[in-house]
N, C-alpha and C. Protein backbone atom coordinates (compact mmCIF):
# COMPACT_ATOMS: atom_id res chain seq x y z
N UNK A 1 -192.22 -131.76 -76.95
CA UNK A 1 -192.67 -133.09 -76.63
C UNK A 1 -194.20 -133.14 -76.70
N UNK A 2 -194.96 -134.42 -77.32
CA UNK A 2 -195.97 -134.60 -77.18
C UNK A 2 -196.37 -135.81 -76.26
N UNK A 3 -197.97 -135.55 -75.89
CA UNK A 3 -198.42 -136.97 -75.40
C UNK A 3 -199.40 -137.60 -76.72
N UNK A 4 -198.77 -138.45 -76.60
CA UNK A 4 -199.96 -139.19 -77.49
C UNK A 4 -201.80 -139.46 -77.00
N UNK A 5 -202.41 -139.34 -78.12
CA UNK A 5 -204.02 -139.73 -77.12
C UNK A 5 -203.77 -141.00 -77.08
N UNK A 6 -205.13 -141.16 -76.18
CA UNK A 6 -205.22 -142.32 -75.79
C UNK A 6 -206.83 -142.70 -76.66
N UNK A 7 -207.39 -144.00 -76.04
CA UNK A 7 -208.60 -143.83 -76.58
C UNK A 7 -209.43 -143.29 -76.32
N UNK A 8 -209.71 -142.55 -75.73
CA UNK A 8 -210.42 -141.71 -74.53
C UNK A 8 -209.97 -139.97 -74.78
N UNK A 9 -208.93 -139.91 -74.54
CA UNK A 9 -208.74 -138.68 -74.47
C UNK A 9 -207.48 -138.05 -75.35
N UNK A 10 -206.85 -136.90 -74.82
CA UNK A 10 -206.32 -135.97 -75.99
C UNK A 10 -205.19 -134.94 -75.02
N UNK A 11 -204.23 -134.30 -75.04
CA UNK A 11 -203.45 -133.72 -74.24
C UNK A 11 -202.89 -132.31 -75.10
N UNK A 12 -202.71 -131.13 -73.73
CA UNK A 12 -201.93 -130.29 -74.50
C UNK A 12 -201.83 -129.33 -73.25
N UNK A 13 -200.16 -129.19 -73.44
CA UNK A 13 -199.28 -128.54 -72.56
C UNK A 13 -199.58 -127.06 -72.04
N UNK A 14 -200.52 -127.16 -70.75
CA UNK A 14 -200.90 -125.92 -71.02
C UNK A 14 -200.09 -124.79 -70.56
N UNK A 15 -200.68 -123.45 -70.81
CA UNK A 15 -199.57 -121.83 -70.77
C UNK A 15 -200.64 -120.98 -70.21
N UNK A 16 -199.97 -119.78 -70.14
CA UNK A 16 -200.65 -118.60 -69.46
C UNK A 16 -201.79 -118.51 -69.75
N UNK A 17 -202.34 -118.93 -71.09
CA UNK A 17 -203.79 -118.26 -71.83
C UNK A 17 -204.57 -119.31 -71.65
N UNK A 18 -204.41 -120.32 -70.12
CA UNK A 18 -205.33 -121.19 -69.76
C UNK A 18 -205.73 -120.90 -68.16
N UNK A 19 -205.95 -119.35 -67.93
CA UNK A 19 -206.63 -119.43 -66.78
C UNK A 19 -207.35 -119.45 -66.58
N UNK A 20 -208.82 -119.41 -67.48
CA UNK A 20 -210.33 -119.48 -67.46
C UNK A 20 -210.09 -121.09 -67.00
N UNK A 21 -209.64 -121.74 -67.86
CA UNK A 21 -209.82 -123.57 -67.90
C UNK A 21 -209.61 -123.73 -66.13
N UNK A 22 -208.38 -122.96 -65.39
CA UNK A 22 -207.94 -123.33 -64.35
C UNK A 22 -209.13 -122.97 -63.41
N UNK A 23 -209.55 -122.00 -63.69
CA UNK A 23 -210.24 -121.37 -62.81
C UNK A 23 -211.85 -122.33 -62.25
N UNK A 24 -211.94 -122.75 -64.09
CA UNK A 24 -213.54 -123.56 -63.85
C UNK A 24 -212.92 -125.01 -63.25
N UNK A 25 -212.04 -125.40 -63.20
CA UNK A 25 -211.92 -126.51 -62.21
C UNK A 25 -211.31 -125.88 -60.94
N UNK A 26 -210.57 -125.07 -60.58
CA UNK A 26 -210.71 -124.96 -59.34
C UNK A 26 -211.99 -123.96 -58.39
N UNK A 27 -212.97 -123.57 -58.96
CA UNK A 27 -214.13 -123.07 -58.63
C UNK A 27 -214.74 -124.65 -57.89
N UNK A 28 -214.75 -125.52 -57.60
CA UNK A 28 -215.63 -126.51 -57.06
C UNK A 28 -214.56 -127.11 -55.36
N UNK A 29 -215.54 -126.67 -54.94
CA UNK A 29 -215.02 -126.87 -53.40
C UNK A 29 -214.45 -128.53 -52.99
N UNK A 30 -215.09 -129.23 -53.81
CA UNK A 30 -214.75 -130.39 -53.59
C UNK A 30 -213.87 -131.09 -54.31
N UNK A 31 -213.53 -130.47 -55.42
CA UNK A 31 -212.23 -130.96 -56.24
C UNK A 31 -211.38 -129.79 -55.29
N UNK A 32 -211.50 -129.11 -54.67
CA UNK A 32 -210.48 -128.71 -53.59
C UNK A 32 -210.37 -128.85 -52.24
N UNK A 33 -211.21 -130.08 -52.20
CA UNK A 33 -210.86 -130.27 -50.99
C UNK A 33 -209.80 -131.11 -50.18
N UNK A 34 -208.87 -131.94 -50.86
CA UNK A 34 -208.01 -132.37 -50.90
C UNK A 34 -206.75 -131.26 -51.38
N UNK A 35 -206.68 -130.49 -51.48
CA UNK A 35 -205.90 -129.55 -51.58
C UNK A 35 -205.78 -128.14 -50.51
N UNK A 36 -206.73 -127.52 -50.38
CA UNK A 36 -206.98 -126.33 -49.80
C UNK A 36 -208.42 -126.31 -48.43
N UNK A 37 -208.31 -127.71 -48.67
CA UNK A 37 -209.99 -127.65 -47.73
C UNK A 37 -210.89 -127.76 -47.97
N UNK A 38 -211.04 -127.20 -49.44
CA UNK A 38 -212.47 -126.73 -50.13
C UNK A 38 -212.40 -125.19 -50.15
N UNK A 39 -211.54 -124.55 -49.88
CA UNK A 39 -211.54 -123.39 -50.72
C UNK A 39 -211.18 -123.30 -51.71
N UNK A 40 -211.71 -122.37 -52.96
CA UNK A 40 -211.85 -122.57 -54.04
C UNK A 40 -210.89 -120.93 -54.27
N UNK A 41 -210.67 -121.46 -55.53
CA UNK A 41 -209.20 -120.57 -55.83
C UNK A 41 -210.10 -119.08 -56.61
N UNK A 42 -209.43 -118.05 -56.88
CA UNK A 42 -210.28 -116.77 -57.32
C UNK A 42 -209.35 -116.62 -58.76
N UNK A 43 -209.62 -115.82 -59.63
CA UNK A 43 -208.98 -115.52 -61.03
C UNK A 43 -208.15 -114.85 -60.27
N UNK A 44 -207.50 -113.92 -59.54
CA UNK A 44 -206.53 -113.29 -59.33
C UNK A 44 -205.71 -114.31 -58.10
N UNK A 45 -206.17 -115.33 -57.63
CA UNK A 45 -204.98 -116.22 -57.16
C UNK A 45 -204.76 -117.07 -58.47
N UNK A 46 -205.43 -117.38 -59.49
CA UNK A 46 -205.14 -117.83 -60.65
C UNK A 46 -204.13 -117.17 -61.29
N UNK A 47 -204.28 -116.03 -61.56
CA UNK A 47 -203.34 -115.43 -62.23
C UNK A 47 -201.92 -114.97 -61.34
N UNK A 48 -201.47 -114.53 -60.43
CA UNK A 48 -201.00 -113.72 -59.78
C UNK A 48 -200.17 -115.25 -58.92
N UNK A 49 -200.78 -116.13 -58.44
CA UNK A 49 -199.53 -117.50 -57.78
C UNK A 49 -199.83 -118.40 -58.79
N UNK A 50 -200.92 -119.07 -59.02
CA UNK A 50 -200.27 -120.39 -59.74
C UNK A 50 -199.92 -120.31 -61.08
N UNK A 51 -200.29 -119.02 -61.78
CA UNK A 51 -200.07 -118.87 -63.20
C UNK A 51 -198.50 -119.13 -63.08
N UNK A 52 -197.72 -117.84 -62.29
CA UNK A 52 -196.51 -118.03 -62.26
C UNK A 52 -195.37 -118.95 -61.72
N UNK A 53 -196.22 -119.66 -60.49
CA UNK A 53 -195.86 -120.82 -60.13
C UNK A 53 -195.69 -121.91 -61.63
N UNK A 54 -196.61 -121.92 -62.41
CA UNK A 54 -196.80 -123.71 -63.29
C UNK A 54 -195.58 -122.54 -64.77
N UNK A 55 -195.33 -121.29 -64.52
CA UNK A 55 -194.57 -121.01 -65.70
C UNK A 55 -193.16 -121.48 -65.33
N UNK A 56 -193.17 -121.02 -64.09
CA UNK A 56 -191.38 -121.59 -63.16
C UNK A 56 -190.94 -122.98 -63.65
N UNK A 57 -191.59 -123.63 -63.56
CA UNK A 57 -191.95 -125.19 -63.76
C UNK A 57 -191.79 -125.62 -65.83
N UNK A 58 -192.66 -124.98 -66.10
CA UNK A 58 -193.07 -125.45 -67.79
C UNK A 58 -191.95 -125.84 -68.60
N UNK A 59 -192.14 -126.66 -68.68
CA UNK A 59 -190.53 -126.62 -69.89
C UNK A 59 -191.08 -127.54 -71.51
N UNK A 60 -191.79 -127.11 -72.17
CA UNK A 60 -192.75 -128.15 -73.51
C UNK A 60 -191.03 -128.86 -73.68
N UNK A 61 -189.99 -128.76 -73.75
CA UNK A 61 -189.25 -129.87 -74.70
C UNK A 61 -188.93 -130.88 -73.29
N UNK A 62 -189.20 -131.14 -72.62
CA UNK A 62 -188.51 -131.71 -71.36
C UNK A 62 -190.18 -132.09 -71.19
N UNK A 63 -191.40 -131.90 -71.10
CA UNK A 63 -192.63 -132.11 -71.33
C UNK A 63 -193.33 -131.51 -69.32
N UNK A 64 -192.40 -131.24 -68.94
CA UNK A 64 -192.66 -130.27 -67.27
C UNK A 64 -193.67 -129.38 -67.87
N UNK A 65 -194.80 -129.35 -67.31
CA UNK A 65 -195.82 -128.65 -66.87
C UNK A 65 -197.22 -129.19 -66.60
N UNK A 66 -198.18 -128.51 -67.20
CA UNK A 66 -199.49 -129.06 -66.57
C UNK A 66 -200.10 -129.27 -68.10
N UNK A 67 -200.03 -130.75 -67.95
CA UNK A 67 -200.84 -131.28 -69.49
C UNK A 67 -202.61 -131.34 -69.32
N UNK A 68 -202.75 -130.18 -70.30
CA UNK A 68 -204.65 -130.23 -70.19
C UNK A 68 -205.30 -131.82 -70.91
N UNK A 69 -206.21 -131.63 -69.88
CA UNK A 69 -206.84 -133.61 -70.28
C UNK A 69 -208.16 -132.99 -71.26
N UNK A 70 -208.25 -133.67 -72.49
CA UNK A 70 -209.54 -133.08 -72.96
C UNK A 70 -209.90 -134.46 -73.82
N UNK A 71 -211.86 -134.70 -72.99
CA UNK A 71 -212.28 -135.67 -73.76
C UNK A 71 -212.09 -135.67 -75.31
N UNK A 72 -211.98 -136.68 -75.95
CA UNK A 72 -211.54 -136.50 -77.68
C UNK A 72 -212.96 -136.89 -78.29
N UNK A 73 -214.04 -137.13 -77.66
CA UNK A 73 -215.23 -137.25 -77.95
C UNK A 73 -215.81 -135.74 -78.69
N UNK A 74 -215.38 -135.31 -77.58
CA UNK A 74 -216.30 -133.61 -77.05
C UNK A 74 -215.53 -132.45 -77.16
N UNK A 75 -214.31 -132.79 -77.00
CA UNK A 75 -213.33 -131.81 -77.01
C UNK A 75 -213.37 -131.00 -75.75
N UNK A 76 -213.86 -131.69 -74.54
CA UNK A 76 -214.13 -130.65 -73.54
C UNK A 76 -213.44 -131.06 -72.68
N UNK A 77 -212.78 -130.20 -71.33
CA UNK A 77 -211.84 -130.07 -70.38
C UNK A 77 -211.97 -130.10 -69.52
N UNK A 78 -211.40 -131.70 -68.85
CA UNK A 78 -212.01 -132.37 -68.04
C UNK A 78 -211.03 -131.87 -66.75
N UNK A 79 -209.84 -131.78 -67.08
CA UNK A 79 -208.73 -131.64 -65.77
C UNK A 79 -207.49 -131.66 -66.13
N UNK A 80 -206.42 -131.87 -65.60
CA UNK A 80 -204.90 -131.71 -66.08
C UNK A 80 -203.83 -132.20 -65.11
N UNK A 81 -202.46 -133.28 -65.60
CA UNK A 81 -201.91 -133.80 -65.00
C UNK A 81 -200.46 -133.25 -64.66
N UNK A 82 -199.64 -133.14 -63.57
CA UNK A 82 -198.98 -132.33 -64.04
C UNK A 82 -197.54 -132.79 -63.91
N UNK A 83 -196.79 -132.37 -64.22
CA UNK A 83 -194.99 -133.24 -64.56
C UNK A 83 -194.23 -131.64 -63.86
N UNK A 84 -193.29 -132.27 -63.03
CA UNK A 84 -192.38 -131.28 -62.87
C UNK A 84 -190.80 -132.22 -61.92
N UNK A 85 -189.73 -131.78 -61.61
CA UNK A 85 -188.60 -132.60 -60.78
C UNK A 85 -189.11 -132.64 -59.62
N UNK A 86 -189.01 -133.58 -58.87
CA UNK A 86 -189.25 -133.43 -57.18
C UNK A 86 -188.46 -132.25 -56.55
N UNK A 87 -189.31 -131.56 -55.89
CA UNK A 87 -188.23 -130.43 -55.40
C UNK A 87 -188.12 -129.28 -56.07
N UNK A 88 -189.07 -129.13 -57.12
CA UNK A 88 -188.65 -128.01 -58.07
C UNK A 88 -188.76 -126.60 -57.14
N UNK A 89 -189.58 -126.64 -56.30
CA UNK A 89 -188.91 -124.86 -55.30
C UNK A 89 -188.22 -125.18 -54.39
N UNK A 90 -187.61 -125.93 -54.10
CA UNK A 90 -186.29 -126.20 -52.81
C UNK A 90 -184.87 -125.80 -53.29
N UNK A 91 -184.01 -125.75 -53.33
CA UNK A 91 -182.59 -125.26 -53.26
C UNK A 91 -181.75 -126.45 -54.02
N UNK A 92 -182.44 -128.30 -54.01
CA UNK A 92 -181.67 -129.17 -54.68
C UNK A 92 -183.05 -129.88 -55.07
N UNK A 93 -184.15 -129.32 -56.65
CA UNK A 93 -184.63 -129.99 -57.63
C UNK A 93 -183.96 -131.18 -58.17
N UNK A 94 -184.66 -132.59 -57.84
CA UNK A 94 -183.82 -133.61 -58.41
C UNK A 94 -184.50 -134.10 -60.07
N UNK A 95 -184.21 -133.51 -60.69
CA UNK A 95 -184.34 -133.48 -62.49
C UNK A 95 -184.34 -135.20 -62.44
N UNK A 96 -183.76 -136.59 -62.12
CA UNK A 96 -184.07 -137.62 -62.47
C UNK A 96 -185.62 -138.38 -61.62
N UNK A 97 -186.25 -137.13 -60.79
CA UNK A 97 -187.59 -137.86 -60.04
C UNK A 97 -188.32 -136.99 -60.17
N UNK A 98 -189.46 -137.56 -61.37
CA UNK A 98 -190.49 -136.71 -61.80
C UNK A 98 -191.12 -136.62 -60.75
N UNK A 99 -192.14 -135.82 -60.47
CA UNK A 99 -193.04 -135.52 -59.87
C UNK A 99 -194.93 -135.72 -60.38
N UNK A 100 -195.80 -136.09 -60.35
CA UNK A 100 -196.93 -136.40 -61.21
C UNK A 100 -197.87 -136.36 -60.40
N UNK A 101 -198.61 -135.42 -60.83
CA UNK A 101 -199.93 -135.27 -60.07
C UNK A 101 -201.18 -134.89 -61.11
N UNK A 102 -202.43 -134.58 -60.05
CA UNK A 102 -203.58 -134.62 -60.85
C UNK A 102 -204.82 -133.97 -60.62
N UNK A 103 -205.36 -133.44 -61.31
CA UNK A 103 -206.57 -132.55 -60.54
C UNK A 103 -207.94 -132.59 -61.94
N UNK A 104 -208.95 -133.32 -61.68
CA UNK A 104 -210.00 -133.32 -62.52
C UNK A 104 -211.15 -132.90 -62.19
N UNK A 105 -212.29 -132.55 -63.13
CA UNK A 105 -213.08 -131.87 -62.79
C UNK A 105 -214.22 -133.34 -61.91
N UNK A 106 -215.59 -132.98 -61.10
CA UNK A 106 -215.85 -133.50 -60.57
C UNK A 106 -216.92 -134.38 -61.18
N UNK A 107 -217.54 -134.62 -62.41
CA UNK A 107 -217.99 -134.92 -63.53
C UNK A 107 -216.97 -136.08 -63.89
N UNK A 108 -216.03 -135.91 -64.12
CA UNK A 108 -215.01 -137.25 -64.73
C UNK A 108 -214.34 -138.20 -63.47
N UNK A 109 -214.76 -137.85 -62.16
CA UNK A 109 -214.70 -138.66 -61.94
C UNK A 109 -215.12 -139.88 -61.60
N UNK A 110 -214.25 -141.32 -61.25
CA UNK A 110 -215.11 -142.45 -61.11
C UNK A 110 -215.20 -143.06 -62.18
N UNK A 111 -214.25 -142.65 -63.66
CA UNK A 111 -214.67 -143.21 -64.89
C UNK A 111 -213.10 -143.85 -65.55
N UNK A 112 -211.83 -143.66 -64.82
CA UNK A 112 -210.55 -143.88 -65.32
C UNK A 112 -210.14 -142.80 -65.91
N UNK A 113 -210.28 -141.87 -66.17
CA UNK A 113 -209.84 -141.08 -66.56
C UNK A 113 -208.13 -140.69 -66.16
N UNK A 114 -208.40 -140.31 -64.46
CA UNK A 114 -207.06 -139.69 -64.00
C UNK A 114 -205.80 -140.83 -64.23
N UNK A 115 -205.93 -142.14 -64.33
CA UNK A 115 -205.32 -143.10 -64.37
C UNK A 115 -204.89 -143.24 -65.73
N UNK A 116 -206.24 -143.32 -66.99
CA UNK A 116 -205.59 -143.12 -68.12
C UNK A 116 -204.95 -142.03 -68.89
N UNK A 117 -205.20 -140.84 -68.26
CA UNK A 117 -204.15 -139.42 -68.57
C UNK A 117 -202.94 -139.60 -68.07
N UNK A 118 -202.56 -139.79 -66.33
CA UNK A 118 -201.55 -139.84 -65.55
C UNK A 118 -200.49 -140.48 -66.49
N UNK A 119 -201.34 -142.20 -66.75
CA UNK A 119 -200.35 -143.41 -67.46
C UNK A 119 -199.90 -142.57 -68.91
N UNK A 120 -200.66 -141.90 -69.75
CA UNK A 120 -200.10 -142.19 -70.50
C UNK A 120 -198.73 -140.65 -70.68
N UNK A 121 -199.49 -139.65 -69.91
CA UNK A 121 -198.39 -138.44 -69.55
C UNK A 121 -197.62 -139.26 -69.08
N UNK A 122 -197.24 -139.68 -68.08
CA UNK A 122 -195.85 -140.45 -67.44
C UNK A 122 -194.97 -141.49 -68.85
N UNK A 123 -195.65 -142.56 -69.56
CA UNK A 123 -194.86 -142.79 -70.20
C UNK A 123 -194.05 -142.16 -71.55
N UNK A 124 -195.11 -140.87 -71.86
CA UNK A 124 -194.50 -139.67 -72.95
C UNK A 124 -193.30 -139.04 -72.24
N UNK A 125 -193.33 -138.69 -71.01
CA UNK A 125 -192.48 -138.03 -70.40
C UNK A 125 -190.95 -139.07 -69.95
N UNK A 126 -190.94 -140.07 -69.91
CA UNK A 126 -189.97 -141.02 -68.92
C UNK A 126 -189.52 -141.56 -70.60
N UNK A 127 -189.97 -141.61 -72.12
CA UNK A 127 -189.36 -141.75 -73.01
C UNK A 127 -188.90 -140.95 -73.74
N UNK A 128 -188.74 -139.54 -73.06
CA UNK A 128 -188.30 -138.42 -73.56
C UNK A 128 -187.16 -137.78 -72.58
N UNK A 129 -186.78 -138.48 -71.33
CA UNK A 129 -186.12 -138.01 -70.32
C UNK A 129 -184.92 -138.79 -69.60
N UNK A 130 -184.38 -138.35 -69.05
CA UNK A 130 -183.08 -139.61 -68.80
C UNK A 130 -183.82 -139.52 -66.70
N UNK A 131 -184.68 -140.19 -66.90
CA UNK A 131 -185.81 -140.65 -65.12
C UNK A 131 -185.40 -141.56 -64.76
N UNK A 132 -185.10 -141.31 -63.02
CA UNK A 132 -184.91 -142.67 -62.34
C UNK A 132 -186.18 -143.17 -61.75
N UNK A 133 -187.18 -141.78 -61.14
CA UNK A 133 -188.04 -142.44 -60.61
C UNK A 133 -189.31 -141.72 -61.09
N UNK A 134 -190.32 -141.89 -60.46
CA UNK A 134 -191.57 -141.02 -60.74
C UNK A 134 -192.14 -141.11 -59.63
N UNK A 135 -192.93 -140.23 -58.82
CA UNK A 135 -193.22 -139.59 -57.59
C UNK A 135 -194.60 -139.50 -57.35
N UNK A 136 -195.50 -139.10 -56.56
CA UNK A 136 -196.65 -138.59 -56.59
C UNK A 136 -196.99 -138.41 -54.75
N UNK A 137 -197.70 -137.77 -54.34
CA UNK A 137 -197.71 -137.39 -52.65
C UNK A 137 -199.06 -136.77 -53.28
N UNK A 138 -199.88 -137.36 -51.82
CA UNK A 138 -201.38 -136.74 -51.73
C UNK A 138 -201.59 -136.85 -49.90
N UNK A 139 -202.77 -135.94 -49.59
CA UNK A 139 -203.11 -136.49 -47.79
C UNK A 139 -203.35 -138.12 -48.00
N UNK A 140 -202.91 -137.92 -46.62
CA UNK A 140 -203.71 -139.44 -46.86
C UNK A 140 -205.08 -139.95 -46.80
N UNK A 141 -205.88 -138.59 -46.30
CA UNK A 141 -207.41 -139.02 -46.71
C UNK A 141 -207.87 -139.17 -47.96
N UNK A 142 -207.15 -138.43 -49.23
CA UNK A 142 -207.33 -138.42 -50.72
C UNK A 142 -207.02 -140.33 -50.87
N UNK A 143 -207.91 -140.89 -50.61
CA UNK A 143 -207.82 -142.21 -51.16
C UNK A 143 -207.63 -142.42 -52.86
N UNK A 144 -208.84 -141.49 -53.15
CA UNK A 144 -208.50 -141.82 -54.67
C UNK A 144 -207.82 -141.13 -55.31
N UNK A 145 -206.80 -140.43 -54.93
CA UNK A 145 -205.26 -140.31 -55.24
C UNK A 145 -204.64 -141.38 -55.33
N UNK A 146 -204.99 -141.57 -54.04
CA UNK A 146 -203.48 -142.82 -53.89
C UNK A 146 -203.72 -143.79 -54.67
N UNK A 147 -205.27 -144.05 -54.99
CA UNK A 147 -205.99 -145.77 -56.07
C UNK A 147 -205.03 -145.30 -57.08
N UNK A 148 -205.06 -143.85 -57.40
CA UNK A 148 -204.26 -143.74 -59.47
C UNK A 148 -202.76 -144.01 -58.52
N UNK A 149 -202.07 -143.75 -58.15
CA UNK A 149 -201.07 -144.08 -57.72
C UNK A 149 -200.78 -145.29 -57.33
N UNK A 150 -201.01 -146.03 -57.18
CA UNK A 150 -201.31 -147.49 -57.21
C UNK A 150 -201.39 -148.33 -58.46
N UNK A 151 -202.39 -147.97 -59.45
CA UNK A 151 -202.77 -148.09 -60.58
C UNK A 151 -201.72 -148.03 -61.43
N UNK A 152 -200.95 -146.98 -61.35
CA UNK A 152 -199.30 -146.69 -62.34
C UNK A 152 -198.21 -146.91 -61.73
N UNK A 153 -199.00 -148.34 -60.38
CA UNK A 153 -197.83 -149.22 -60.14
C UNK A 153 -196.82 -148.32 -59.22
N UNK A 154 -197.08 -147.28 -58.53
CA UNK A 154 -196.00 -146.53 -57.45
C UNK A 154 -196.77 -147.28 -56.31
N UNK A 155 -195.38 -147.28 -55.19
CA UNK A 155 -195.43 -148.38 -54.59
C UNK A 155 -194.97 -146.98 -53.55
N UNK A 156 -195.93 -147.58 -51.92
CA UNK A 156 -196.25 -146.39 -51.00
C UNK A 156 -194.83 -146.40 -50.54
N UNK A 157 -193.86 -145.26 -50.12
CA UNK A 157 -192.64 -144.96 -49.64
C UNK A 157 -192.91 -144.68 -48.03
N UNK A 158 -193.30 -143.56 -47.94
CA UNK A 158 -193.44 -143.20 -46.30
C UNK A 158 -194.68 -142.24 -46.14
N UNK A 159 -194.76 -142.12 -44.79
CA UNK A 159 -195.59 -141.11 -44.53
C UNK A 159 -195.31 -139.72 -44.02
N UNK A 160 -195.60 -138.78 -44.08
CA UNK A 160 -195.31 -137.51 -43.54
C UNK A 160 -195.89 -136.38 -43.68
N UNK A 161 -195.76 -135.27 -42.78
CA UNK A 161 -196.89 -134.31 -42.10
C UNK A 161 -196.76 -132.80 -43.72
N UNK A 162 -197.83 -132.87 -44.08
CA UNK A 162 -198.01 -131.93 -45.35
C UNK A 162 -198.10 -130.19 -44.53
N UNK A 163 -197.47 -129.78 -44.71
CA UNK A 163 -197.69 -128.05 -44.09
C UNK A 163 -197.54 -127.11 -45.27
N UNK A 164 -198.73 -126.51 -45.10
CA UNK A 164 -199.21 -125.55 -45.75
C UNK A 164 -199.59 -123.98 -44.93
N UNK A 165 -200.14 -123.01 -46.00
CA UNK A 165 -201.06 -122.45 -44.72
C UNK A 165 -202.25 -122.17 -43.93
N UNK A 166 -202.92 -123.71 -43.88
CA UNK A 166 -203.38 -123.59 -43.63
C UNK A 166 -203.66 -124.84 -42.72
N UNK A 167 -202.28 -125.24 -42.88
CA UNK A 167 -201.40 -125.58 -40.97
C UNK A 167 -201.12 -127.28 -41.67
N UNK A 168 -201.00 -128.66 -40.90
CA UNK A 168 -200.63 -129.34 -40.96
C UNK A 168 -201.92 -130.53 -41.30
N UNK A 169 -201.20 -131.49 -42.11
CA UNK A 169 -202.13 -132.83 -42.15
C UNK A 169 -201.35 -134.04 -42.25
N UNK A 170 -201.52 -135.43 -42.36
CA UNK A 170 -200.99 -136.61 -42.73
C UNK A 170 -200.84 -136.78 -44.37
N UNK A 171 -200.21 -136.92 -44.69
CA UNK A 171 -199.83 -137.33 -46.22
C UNK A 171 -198.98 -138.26 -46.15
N UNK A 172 -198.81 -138.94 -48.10
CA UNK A 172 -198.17 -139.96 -47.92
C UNK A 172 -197.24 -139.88 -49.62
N UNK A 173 -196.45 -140.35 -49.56
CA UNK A 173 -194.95 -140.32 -50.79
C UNK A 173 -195.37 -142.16 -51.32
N UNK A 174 -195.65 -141.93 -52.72
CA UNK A 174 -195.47 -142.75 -53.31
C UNK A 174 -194.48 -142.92 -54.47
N UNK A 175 -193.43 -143.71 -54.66
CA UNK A 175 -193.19 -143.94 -55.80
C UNK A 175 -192.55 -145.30 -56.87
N UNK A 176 -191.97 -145.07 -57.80
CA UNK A 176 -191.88 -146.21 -58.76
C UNK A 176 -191.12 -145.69 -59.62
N UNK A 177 -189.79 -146.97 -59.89
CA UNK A 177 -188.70 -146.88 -60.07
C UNK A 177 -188.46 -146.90 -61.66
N UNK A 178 -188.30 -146.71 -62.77
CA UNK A 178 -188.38 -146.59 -64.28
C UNK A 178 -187.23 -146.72 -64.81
């Protein structure tokens, strides 16, 4: 499966031999701070959990994984959106409720970007898939999460307590029905 570009930008499904890319966006404390606090991830938590975490996940014909966002100006790599079932490490993965999320570098944002990657990954993926819904969950202090979530029209579901380890916060379930 492909995404089509957009006018702006350019997509491609990324794999193992993109952990430098992962690494230089998660090196910035503040594109992790909505995630981890602001701790910033190391090449060997790169390689060693999320490499194998986003391979569990990848599927290019089903279009599940983490699509790299790259300006089509510049060719340079701004961030990456990512597609997987709701639930994919729980015991009942529901394959008809995508999951869609987003992580960009701190440079692109403020410009549409995450909104015009998200939109157009979600509709490559939901015309290639037999989807009931499409998903997305951020804290609820990540406001501008929730704006792109909003933006591609998911409509807020509930609220509930995010646990990690590095203990508990408020988050919130958005989604939209396809």
């Amino acid at each position: 499966m492909n995404v089509p570009r957009t006018a702006r930008l350019h997509f491609k499904l990324m794999d193992e031999n993109d952990s430098a890319l992962l690494l230089e966006l998660d090196s910035d404390p503040q594109v992790m701070a909505h995630l981890t606090r602001g701790k910033v991830s190391t090449i060997d938590t790169i390689k060693e959990i999320f490499m194998p975490r986003m391979q569990a996940y990848r599927n290019p014909s089903l279009g599940w994984g983490l699509w790299q966002v790259n300006l089509t100006e510049s060719n340079s790599f701004i961030g990456w959106v990512l597609i997987r079932p709701m639930g994919f490490f729980t015991d009942q993965p529901d394959h008809t409720d995508i999951e869609i999320g987003w992580r960009f570098k701190r440079a692109s944002w403020g410009k549409g970007y995450a909104s015009e990657a998200a939109a157009a990954v979600a509709d490559a993926v939901i015309k290639h898939n037999a989807i009931h819904t499409l998903s997305a969950t951020a804290l609820e202090a990540n406001r501008a999460s929730i704006k792109v979530m909003e933006k591609l029209g998911m409509q807020f579901v509930e609220h509930y307590s995010h646990r990690d380890e590095f203990g508990e916060l408020p988050a919130v379930l958005y989604r939209k029905f396809v």
